[in-house]
C-alpha atoms as a PDB file:
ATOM      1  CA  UNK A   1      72.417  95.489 153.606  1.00  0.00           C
ATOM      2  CA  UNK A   2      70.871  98.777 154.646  1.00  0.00           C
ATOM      3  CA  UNK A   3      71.204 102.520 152.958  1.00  0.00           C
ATOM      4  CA  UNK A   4      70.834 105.456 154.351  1.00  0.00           C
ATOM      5  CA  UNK A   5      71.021 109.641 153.500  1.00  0.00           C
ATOM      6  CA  UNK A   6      72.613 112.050 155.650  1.00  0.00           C
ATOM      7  CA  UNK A   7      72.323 116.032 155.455  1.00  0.00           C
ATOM      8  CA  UNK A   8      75.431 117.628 156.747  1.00  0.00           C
ATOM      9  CA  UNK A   9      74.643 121.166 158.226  1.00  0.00           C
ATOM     10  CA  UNK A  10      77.203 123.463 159.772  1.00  0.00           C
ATOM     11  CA  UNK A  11      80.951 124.885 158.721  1.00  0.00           C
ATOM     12  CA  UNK A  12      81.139 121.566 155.892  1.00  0.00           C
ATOM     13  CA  UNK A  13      82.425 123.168 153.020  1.00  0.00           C
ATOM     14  CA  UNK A  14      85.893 124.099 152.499  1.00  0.00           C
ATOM     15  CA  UNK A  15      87.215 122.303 155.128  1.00  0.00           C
ATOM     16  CA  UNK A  16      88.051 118.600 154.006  1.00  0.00           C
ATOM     17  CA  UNK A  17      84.642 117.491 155.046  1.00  0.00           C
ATOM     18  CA  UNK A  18      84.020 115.511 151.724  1.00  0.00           C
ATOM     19  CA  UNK A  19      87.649 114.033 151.977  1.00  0.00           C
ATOM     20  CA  UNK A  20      86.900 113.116 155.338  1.00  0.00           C
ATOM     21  CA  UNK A  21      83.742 111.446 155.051  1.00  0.00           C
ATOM     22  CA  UNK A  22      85.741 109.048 151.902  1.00  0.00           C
ATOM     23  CA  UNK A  23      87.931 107.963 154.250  1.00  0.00           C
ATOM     24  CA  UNK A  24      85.583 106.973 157.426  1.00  0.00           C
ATOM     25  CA  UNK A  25      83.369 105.027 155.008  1.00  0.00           C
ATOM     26  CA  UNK A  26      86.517 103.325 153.074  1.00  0.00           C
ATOM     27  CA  UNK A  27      87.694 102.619 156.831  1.00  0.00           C
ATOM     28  CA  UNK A  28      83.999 100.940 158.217  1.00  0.00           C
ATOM     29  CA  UNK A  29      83.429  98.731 154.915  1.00  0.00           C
ATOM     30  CA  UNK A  30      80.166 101.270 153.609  1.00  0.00           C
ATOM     31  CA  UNK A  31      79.960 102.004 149.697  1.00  0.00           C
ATOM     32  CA  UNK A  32      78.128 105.165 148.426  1.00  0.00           C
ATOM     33  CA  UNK A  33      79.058 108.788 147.431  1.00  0.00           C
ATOM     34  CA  UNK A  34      79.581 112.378 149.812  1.00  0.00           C
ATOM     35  CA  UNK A  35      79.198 115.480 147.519  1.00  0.00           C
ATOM     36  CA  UNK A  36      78.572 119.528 148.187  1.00  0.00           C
ATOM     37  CA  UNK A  37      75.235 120.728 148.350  1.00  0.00           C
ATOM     38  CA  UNK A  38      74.621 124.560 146.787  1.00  0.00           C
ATOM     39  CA  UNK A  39      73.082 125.561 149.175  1.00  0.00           C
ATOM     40  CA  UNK A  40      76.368 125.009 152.147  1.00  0.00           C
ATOM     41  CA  UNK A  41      75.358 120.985 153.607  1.00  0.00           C
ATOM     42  CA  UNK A  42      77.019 117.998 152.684  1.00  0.00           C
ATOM     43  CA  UNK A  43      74.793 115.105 151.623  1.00  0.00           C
ATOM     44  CA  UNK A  44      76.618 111.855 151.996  1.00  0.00           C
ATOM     45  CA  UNK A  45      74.647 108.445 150.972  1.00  0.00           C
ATOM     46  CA  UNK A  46      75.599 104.954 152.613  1.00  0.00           C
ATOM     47  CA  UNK A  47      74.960 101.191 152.191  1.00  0.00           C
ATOM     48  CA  UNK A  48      76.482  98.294 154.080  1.00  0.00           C
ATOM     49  CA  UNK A  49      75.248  96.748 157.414  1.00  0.00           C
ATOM     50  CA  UNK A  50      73.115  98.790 160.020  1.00  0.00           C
ATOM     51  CA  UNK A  51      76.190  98.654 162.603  1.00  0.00           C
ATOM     52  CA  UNK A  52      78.424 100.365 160.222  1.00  0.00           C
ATOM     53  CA  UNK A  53      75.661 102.954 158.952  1.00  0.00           C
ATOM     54  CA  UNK A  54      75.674 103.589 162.965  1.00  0.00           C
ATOM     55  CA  UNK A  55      79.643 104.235 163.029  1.00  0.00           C
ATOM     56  CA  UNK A  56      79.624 106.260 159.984  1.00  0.00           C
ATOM     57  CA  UNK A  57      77.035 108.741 161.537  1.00  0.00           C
ATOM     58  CA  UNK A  58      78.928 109.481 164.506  1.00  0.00           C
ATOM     59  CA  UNK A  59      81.779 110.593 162.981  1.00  0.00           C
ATOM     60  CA  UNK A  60      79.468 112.657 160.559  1.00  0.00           C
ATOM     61  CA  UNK A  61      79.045 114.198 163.839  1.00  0.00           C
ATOM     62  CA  UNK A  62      82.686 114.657 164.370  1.00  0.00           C
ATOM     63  CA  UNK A  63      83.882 115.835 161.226  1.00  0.00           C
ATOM     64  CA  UNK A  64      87.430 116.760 160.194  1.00  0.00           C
ATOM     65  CA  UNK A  65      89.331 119.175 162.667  1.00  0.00           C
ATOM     66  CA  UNK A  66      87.803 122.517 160.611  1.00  0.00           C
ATOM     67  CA  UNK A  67      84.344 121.570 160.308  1.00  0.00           C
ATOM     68  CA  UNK A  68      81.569 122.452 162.819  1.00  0.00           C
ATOM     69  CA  UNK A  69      78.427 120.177 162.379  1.00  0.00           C
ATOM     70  CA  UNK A  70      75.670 121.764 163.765  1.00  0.00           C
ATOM     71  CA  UNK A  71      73.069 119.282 162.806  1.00  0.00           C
ATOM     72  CA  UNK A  72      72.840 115.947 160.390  1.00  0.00           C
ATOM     73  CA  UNK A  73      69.233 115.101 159.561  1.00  0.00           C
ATOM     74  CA  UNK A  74      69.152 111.008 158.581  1.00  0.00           C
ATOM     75  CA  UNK A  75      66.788 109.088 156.462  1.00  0.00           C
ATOM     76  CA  UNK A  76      66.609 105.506 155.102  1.00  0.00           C
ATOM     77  CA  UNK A  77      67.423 105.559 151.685  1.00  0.00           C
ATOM     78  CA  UNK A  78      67.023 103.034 148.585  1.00  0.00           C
ATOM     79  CA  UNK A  79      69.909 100.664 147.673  1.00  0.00           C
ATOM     80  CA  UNK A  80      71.743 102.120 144.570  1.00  0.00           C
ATOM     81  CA  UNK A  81      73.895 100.066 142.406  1.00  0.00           C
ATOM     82  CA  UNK A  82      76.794 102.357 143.233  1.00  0.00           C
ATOM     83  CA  UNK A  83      79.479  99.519 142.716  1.00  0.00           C
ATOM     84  CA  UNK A  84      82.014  98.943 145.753  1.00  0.00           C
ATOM     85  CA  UNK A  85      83.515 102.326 146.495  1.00  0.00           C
ATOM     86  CA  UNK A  86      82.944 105.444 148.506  1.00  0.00           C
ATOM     87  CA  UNK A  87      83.297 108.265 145.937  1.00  0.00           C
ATOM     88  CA  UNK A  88      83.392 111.770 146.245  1.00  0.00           C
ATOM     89  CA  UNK A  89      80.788 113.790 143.583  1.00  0.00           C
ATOM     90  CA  UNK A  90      81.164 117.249 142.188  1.00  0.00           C
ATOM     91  CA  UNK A  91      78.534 119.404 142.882  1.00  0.00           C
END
């Protein structure tokens, strides 16, 4: 098991984005948490296998219909004891 951290830059907010990202990681098997960032990015954090992680960034990429990503910066990140869900943080 692997985690990474995603920034989210672009059109993110206000369009589903957090929703969407939920759902994609539910879908591929990868626990963690998406939230709103104040400043207008998304920051989404991931664990599961690297092949997953992979998925999971390209449709980071895609986004929900409304969004326009412009740019999602990626680091490896420290596992967290985040239990077995994807959940979505308030700001």
């Amino acid at each position: 098991m692997t985690a990474r951290r995603w920034l989210v830059r672009g059109r993110v907010q206000g369009v589903g984005f957090r929703y969407f990202a939920q759902r994609e990681a539910v879908a591929l098997g990868v626990t963690g948490w998406v939230r709103n960032m104040d400043e207008g990015r998304v920051e989404v954090f991931g664990q599961g296998n690297p092949a997953d992680l992979d998925a999971l960034e390209g449709r980071l990429w895609q986004g929900p219909q409304w969004a326009e990503v412009r740019e999602v910066e990626v680091s490896e990140a420290a596992i967290e004891s985040s239990g077995t869900t994807f959940k979505i943080q308030l700001s």
